[in-house]
PDB file of N, CA and C in Angstrom:
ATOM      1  N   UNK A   1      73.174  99.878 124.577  1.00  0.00           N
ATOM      2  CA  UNK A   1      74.494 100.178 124.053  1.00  0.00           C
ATOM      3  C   UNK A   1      74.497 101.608 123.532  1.00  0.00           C
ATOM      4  N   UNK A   2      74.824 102.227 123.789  1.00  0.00           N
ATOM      5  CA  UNK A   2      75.462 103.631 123.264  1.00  0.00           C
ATOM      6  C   UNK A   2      75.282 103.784 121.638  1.00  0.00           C
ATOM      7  N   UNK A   3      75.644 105.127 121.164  1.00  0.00           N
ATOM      8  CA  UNK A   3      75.643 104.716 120.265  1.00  0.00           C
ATOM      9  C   UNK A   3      77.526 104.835 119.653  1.00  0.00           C
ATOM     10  N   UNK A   4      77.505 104.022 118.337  1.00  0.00           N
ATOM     11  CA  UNK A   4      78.466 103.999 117.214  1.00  0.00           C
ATOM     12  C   UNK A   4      79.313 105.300 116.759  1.00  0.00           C
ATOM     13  N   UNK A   5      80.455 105.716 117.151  1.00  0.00           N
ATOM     14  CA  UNK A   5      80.924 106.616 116.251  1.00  0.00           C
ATOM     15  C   UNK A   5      81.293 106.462 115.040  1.00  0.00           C
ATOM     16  N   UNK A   6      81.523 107.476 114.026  1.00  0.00           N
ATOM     17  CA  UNK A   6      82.139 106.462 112.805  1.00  0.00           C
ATOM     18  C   UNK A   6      84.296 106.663 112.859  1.00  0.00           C
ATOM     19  N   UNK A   7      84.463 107.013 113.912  1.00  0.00           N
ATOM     20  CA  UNK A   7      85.513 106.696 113.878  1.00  0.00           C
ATOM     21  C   UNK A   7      85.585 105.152 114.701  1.00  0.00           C
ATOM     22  N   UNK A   8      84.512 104.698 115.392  1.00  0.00           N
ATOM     23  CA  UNK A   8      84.481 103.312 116.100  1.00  0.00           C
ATOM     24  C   UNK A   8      84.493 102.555 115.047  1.00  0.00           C
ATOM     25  N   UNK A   9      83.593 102.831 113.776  1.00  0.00           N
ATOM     26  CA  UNK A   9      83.184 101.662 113.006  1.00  0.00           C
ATOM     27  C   UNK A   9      84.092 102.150 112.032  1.00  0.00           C
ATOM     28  N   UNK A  10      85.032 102.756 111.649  1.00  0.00           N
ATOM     29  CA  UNK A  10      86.276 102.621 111.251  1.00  0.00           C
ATOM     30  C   UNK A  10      87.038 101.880 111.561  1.00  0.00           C
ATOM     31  N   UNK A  11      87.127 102.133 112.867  1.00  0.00           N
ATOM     32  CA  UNK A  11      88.375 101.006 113.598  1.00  0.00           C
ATOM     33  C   UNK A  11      87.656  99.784 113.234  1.00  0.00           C
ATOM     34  N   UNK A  12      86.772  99.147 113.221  1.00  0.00           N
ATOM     35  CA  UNK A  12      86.003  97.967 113.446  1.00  0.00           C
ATOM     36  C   UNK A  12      85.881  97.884 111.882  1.00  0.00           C
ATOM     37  N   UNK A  13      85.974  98.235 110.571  1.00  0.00           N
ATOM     38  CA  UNK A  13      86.387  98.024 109.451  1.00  0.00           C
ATOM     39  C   UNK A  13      87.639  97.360 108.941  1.00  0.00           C
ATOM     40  N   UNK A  14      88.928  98.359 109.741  1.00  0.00           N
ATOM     41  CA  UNK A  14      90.254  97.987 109.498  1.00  0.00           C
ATOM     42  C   UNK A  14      90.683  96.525 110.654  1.00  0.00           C
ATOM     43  N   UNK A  15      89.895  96.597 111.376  1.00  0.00           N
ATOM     44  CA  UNK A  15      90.306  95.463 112.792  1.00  0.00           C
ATOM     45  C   UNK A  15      90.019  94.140 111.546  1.00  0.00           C
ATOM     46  N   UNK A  16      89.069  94.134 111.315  1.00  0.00           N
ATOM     47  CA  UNK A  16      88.394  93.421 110.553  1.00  0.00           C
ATOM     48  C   UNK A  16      89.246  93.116 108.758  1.00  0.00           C
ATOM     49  N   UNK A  17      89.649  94.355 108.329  1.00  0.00           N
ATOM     50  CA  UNK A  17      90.590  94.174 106.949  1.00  0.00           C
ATOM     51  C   UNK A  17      91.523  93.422 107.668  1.00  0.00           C
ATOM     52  N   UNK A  18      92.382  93.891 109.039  1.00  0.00           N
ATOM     53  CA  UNK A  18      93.809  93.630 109.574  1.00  0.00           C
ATOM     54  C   UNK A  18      93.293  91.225 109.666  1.00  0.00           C
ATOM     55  N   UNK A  19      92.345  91.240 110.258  1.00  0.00           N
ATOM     56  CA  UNK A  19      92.344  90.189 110.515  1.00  0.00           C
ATOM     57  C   UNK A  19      92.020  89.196 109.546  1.00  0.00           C
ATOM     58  N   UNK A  20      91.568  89.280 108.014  1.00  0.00           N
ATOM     59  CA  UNK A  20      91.052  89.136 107.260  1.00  0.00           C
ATOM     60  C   UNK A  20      91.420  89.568 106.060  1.00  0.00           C
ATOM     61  N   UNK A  21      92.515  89.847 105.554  1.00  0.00           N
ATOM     62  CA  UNK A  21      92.790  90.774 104.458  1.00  0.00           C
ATOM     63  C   UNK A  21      91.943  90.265 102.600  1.00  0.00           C
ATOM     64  N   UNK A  22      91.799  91.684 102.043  1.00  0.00           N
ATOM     65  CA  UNK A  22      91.313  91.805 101.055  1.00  0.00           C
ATOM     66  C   UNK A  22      91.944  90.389 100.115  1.00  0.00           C
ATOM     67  N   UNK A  23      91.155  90.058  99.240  1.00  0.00           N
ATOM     68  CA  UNK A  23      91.471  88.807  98.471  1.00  0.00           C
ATOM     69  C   UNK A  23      91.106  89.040  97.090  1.00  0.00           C
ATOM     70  N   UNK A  24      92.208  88.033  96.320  1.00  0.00           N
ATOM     71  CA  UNK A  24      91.329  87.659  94.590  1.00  0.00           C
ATOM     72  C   UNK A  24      91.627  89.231  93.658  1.00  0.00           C
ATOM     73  N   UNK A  25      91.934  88.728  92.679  1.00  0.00           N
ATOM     74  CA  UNK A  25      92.033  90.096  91.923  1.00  0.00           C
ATOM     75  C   UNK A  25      91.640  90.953  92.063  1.00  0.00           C
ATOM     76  N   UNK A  26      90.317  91.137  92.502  1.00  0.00           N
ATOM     77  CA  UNK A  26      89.194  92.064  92.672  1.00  0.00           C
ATOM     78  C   UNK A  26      89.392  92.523  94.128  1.00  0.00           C
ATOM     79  N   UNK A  27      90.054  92.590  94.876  1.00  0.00           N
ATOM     80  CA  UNK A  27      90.719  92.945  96.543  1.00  0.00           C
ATOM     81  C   UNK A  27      89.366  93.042  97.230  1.00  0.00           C
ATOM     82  N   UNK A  28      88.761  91.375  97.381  1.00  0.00           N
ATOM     83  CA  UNK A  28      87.525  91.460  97.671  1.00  0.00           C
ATOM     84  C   UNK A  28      87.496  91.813  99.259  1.00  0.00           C
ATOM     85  N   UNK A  29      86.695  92.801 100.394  1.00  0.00           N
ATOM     86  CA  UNK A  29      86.838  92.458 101.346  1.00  0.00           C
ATOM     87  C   UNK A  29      86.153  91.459 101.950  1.00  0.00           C
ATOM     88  N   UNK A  30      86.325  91.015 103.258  1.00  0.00           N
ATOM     89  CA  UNK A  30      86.218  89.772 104.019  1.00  0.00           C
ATOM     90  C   UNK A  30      84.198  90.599 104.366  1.00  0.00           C
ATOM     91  N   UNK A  31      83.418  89.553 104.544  1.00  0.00           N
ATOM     92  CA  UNK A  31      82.639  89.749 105.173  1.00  0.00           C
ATOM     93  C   UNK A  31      82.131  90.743 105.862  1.00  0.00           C
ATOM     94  N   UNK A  32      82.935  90.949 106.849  1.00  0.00           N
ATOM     95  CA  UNK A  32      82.086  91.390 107.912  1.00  0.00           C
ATOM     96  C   UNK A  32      82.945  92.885 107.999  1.00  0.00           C
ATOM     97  N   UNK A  33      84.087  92.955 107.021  1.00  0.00           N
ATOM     98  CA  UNK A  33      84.088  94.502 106.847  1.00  0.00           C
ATOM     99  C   UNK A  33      83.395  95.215 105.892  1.00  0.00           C
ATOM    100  N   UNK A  34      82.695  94.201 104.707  1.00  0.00           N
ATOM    101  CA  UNK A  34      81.702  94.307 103.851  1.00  0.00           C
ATOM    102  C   UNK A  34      80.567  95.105 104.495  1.00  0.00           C
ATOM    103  N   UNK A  35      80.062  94.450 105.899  1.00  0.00           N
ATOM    104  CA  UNK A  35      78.987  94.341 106.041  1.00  0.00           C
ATOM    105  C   UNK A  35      79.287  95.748 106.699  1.00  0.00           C
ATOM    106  N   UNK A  36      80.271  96.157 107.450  1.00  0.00           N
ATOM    107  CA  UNK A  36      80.452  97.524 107.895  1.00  0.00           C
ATOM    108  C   UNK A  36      80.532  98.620 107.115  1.00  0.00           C
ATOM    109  N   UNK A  37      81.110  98.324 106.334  1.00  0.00           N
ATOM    110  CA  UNK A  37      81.030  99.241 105.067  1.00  0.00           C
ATOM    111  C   UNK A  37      79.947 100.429 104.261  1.00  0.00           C
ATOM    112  N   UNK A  38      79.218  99.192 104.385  1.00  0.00           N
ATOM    113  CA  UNK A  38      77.631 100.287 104.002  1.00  0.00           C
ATOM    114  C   UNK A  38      77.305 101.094 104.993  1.00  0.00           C
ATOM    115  N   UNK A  39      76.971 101.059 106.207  1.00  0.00           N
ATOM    116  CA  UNK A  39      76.949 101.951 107.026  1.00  0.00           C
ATOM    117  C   UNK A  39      77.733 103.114 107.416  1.00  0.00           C
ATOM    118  N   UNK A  40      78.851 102.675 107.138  1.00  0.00           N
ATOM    119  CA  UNK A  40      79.702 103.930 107.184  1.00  0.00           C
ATOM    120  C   UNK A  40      79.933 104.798 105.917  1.00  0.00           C
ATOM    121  N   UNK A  41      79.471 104.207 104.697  1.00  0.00           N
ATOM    122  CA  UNK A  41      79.719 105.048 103.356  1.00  0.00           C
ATOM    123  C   UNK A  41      78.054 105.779 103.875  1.00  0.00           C
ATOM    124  N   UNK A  42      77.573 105.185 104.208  1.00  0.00           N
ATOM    125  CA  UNK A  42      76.012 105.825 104.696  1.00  0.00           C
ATOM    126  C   UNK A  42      75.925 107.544 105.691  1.00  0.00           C
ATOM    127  N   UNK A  43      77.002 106.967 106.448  1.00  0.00           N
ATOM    128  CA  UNK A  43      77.316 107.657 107.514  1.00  0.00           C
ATOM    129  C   UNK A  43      77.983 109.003 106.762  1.00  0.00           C
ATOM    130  N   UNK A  44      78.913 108.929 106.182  1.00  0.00           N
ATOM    131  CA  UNK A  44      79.986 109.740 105.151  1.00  0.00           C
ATOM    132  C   UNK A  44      78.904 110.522 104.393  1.00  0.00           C
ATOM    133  N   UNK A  45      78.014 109.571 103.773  1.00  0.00           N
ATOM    134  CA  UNK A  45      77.522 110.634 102.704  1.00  0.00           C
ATOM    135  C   UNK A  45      75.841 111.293 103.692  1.00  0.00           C
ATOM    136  N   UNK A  46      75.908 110.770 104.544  1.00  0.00           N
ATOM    137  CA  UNK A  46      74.427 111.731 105.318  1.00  0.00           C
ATOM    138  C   UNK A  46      75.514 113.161 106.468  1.00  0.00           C
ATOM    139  N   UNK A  47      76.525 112.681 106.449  1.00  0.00           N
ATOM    140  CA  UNK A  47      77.416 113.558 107.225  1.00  0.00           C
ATOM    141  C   UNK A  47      76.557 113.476 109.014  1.00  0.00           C
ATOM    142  N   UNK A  48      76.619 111.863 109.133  1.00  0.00           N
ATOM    143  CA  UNK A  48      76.463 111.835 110.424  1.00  0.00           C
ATOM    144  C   UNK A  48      77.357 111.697 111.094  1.00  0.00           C
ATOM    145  N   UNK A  49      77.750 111.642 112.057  1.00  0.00           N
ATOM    146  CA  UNK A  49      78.881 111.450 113.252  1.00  0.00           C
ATOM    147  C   UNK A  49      78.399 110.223 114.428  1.00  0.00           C
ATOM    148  N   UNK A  50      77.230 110.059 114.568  1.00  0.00           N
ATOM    149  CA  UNK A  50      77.343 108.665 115.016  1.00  0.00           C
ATOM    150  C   UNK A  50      75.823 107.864 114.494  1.00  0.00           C
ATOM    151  N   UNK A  51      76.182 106.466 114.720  1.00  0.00           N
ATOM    152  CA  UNK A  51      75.057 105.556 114.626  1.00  0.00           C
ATOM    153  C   UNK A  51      74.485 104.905 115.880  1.00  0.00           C
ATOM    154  N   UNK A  52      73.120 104.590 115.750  1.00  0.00           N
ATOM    155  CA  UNK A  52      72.577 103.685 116.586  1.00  0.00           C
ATOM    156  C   UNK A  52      72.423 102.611 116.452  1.00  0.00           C
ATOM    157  N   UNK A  53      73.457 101.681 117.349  1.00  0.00           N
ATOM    158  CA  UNK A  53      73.575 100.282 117.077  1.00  0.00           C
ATOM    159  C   UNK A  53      72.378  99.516 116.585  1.00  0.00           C
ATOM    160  N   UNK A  54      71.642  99.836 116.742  1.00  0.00           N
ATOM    161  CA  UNK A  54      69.780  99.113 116.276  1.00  0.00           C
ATOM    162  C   UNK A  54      69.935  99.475 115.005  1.00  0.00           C
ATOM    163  N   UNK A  55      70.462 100.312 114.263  1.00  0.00           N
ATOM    164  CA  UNK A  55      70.021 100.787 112.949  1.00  0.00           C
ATOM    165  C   UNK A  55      70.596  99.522 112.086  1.00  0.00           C
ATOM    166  N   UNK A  56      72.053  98.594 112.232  1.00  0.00           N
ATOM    167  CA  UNK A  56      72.999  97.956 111.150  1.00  0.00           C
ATOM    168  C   UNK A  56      72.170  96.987 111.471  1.00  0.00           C
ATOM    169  N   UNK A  57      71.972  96.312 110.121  1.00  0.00           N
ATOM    170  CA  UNK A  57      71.235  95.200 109.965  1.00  0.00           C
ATOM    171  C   UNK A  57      72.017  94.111 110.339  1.00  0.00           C
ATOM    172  N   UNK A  58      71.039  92.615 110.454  1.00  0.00           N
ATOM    173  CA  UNK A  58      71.713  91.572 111.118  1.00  0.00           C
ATOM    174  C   UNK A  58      72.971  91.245 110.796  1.00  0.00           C
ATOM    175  N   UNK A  59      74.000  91.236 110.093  1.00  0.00           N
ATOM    176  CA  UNK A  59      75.364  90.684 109.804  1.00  0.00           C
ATOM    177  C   UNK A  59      76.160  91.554 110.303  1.00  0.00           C
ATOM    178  N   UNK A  60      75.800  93.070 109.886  1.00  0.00           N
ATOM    179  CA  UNK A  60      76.803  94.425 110.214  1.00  0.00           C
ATOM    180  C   UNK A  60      76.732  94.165 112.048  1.00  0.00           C
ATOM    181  N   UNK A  61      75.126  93.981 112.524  1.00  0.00           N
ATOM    182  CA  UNK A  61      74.996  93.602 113.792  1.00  0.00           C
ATOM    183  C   UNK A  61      76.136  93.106 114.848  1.00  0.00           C
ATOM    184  N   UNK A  62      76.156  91.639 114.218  1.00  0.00           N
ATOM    185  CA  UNK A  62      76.941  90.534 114.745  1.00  0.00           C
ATOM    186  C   UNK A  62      78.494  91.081 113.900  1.00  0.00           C
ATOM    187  N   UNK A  63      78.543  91.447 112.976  1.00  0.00           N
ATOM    188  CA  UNK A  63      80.362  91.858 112.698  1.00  0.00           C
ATOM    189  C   UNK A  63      80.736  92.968 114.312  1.00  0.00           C
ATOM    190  N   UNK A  64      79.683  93.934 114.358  1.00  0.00           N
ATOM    191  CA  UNK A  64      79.956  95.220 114.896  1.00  0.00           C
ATOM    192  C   UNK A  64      80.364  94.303 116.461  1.00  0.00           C
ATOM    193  N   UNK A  65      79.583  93.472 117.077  1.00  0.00           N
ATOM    194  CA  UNK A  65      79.180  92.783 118.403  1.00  0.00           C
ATOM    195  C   UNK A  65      80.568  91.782 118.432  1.00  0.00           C
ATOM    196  N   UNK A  66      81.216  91.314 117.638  1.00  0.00           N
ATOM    197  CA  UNK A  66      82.347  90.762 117.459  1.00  0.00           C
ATOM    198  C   UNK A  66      83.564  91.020 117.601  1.00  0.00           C
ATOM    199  N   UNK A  67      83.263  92.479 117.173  1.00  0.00           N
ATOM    200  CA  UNK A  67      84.408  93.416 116.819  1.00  0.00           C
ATOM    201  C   UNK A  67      84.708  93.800 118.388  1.00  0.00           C
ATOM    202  N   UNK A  68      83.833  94.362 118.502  1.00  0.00           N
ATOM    203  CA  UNK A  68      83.489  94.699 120.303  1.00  0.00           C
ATOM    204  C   UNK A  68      84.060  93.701 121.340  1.00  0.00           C
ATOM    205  N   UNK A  69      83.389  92.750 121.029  1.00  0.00           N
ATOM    206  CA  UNK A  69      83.965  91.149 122.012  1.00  0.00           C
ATOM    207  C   UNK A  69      85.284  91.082 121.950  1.00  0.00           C
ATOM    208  N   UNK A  70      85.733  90.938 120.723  1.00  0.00           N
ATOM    209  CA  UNK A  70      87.131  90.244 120.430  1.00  0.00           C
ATOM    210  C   UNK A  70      88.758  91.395 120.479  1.00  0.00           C
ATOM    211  N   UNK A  71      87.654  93.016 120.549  1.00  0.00           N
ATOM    212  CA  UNK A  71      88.451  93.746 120.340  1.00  0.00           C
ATOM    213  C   UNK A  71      88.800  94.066 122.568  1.00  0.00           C
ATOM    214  N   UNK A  72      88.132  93.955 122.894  1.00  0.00           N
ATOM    215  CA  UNK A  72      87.942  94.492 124.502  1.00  0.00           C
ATOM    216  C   UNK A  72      88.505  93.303 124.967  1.00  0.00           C
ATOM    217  N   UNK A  73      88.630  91.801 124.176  1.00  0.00           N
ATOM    218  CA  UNK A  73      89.789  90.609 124.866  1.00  0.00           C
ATOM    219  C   UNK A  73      91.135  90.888 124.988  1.00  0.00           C
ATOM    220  N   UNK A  74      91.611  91.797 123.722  1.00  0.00           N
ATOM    221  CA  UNK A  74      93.297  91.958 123.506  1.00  0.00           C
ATOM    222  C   UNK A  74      93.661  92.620 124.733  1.00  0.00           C
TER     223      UNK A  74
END
């Protein structure tokens, strides 16, 4: 797989808020934009421009692989 831009795993943040929206006083996010999250505040503050899908650990993994699947069905 190529690698990750962080404008990909942007989109794949908000796909993820859009389908899932923030909850509970605390505007908790859903999972698996959680799990995207760190990587891209990662990304922001190393001032990278892309990732290698091998790098997001198992959940960000399967959010990112989901996102992908479900986003390339519409």
């Amino acid at each position: 797989m190529s690698e990750i831009t962080i404008h990909e795993l942007e989109a794949a943040i908000n796909f993820w808020r859009a389908r899932s929206p923030s909850s509970g006083d605390e505007l908790v996010l859903c999972k698996e934009a959680s799990a995207l999250s760190k990587p891209y505040a990662l990304m922001i503050v190393q001032r990278q421009h892309t990732l290698s899908p091998d790098r997001l650990d198992g959940f960000a993994r399967l959010a990112w692989d989901s996102y992908v699947r479900l986003n390339n069905s519409l």
